[in-house]
C-alpha atoms as a PDB file:
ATOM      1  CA  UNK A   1      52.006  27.236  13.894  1.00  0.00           C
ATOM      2  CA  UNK A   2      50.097  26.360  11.116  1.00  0.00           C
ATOM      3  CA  UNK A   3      46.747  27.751  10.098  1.00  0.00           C
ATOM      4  CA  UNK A   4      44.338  26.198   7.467  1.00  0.00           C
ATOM      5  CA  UNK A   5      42.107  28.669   5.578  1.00  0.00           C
ATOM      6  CA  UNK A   6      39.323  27.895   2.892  1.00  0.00           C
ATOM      7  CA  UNK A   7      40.287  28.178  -0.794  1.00  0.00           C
ATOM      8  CA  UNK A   8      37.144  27.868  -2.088  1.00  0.00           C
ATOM      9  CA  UNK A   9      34.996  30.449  -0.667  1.00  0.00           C
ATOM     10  CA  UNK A  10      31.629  30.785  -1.873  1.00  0.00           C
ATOM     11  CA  UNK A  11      29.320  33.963  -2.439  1.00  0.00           C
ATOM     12  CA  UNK A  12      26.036  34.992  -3.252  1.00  0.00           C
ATOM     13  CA  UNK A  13      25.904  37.673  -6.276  1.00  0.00           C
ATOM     14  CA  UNK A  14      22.643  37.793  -7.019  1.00  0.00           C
ATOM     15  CA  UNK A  15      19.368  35.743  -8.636  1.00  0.00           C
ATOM     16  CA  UNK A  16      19.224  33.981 -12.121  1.00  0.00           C
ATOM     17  CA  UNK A  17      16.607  36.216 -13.608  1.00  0.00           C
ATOM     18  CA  UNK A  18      15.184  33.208 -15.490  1.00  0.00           C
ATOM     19  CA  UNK A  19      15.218  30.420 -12.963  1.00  0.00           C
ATOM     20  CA  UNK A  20      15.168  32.939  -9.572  1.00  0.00           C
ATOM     21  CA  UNK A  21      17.851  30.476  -7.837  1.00  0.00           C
ATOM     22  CA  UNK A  22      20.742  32.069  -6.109  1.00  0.00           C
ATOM     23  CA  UNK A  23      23.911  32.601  -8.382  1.00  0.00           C
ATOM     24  CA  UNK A  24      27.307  31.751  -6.352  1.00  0.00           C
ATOM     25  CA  UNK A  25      30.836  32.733  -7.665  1.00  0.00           C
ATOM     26  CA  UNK A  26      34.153  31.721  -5.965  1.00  0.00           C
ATOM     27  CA  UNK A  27      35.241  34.815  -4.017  1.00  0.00           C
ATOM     28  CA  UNK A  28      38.794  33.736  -3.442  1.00  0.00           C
ATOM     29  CA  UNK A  29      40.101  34.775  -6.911  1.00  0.00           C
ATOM     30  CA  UNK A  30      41.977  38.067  -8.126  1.00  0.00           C
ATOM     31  CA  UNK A  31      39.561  37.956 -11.318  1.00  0.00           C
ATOM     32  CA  UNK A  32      36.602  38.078  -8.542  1.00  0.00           C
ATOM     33  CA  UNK A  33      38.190  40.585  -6.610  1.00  0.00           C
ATOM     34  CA  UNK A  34      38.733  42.644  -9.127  1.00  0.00           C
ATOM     35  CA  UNK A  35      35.110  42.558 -10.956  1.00  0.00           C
ATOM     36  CA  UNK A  36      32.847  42.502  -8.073  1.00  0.00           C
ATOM     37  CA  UNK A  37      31.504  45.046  -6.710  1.00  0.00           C
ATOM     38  CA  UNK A  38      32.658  46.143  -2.923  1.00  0.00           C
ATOM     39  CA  UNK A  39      29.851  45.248  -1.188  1.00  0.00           C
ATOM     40  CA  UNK A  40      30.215  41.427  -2.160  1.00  0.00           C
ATOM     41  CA  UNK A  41      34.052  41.566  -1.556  1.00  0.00           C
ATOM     42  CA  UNK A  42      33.457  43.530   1.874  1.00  0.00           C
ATOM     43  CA  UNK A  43      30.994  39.897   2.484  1.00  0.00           C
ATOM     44  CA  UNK A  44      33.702  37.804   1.077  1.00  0.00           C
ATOM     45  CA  UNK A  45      36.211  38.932   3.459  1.00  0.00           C
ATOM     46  CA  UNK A  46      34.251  38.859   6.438  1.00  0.00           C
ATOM     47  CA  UNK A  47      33.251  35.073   5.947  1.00  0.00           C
ATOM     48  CA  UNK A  48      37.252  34.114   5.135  1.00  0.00           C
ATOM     49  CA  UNK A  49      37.913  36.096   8.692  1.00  0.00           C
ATOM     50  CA  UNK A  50      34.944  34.664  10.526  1.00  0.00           C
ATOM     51  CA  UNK A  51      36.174  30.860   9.155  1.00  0.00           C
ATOM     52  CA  UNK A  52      39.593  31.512  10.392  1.00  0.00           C
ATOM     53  CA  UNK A  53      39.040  33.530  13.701  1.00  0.00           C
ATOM     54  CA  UNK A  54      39.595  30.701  16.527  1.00  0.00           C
ATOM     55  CA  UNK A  55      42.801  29.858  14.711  1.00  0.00           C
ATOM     56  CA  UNK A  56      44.040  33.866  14.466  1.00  0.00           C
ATOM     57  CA  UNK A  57      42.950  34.313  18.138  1.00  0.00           C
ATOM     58  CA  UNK A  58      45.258  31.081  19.395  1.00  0.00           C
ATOM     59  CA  UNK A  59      48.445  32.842  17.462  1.00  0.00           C
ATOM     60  CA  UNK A  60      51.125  34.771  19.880  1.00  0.00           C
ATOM     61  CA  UNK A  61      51.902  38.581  18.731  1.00  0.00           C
ATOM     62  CA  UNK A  62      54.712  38.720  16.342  1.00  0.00           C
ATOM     63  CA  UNK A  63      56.795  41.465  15.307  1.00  0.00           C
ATOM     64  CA  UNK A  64      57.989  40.126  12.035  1.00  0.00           C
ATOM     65  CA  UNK A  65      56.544  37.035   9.991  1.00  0.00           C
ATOM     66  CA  UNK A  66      57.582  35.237   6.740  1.00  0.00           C
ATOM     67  CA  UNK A  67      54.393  33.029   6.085  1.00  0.00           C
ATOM     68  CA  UNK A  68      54.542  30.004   3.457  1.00  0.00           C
ATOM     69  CA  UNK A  69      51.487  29.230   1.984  1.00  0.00           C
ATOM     70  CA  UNK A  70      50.107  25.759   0.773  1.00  0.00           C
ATOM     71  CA  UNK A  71      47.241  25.210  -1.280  1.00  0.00           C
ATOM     72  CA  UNK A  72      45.236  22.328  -2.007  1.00  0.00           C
ATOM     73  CA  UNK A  73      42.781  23.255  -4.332  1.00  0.00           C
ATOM     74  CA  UNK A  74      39.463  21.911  -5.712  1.00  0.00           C
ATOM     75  CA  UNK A  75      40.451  22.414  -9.574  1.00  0.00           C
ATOM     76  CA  UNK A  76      43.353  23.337 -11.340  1.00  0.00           C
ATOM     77  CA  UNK A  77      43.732  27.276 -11.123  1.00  0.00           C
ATOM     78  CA  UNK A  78      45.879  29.959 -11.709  1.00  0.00           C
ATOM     79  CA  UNK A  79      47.598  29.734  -8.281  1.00  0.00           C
ATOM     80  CA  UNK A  80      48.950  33.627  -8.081  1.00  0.00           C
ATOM     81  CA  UNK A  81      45.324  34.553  -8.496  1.00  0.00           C
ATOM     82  CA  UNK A  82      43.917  32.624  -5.748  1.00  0.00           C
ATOM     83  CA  UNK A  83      47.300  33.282  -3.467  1.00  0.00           C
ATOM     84  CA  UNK A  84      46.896  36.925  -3.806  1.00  0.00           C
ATOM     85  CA  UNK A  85      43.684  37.587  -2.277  1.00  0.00           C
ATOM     86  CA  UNK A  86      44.377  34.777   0.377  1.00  0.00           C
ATOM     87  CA  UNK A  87      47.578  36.621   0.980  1.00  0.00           C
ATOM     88  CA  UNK A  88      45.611  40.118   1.712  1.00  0.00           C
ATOM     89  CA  UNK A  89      42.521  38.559   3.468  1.00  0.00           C
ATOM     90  CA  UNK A  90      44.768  36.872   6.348  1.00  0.00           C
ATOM     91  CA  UNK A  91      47.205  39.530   6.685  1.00  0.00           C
ATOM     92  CA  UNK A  92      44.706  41.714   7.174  1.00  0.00           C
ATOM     93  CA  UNK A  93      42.931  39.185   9.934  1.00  0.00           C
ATOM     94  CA  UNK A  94      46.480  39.106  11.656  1.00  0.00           C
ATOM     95  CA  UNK A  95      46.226  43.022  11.928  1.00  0.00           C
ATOM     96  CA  UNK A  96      42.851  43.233  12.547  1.00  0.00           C
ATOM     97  CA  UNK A  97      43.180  40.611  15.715  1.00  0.00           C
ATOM     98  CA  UNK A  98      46.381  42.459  17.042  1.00  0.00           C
ATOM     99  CA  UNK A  99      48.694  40.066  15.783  1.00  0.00           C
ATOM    100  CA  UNK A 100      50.998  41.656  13.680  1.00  0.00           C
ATOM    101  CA  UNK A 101      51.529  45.581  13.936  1.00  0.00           C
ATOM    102  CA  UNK A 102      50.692  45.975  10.148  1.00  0.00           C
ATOM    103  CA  UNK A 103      50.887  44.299   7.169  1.00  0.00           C
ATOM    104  CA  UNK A 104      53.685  46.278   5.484  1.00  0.00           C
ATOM    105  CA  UNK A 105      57.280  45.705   4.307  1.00  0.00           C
ATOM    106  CA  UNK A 106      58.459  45.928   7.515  1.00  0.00           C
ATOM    107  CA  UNK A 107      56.529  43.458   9.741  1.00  0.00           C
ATOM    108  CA  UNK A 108      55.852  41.130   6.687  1.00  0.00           C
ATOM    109  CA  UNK A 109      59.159  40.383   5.260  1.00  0.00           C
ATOM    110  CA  UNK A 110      58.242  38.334   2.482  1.00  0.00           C
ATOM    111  CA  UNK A 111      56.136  35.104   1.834  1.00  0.00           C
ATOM    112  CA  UNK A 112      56.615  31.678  -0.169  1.00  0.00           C
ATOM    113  CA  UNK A 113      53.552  30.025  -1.815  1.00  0.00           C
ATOM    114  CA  UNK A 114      53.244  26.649  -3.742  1.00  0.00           C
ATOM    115  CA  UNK A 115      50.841  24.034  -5.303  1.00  0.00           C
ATOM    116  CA  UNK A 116      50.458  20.572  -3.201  1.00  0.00           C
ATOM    117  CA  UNK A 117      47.737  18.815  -5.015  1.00  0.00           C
ATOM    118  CA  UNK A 118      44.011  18.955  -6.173  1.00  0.00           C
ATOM    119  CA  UNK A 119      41.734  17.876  -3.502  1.00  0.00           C
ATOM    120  CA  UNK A 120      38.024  17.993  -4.435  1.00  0.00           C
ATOM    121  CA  UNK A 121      36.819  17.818  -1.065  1.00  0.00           C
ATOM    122  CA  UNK A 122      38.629  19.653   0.786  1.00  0.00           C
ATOM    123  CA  UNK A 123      40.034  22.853  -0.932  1.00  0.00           C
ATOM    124  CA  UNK A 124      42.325  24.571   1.785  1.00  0.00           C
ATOM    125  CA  UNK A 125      45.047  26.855   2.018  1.00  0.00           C
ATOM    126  CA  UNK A 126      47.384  26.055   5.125  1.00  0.00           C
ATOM    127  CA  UNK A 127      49.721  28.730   6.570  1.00  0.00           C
ATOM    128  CA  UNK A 128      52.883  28.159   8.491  1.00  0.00           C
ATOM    129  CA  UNK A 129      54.339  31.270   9.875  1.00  0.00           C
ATOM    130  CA  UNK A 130      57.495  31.457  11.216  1.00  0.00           C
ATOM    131  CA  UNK A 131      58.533  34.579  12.921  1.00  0.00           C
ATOM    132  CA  UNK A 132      62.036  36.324  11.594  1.00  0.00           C
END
């Protein structure tokens, strides 16, 4: 089965104190992750989850997975930084929905990643699992 998630999520952090419009940052990023503050990567999370839920909810329960993820993205980017927190945001959805027992060593035995192409206008991330 194969399961296509944003890669270009975007999220409100705050105003522009000069202009008052909203300021928006990409989310799906280690560098965001690792800067922002929880509250905004609590929000991020919950809007990658709530984008992918009819897809997790359609998946059958597996014991062990070895996902392969392929990303199309809108620019080029350094691909481990966007794959990580893709990577923790969907395993965590397949937990969260009852799919997989946990996300650890043992149900998740590994994963493969890799660049397809930039595509402006559609910036995804598409997950095949296959069970082990």
């Amino acid at each position: 089965m194969i399961i296509t998630t944003p890669a270009v999520l975007m999220i409100r952090t705050g105003k522009n104190k000069k202009t008052g419009a909203d300021q928006m940052k990409n989310a799906l990023n280690l560098n965001f992750y690792r800067n922002a503050h929880y509250i905004f990567n609590d929000r991020a999370k919950k809007q990658f989850k709530e984008a992918i839920m009819p897809q997790i909810r359609a998946l059958d329960v597996y014991s062990t997975i070895r996902p392969t993820y392929r990303y199309w993205l809108a620019r080029k980017a350094d691909i481990g930084n966007v794959h990580s927190i893709v990577e923790k945001y969907f395993l965590d959805a397949l937990v969260e929905f009852g799919k997989i027992k946990d996300d650890d060593c043992y149900q998740v035995l590994g994963a493969d990643y890799e660049f397809m192409a930039v595509d402006k206008e559609n910036a995804r991330c598409e997950i095949e699992i296959k069970e082990v």
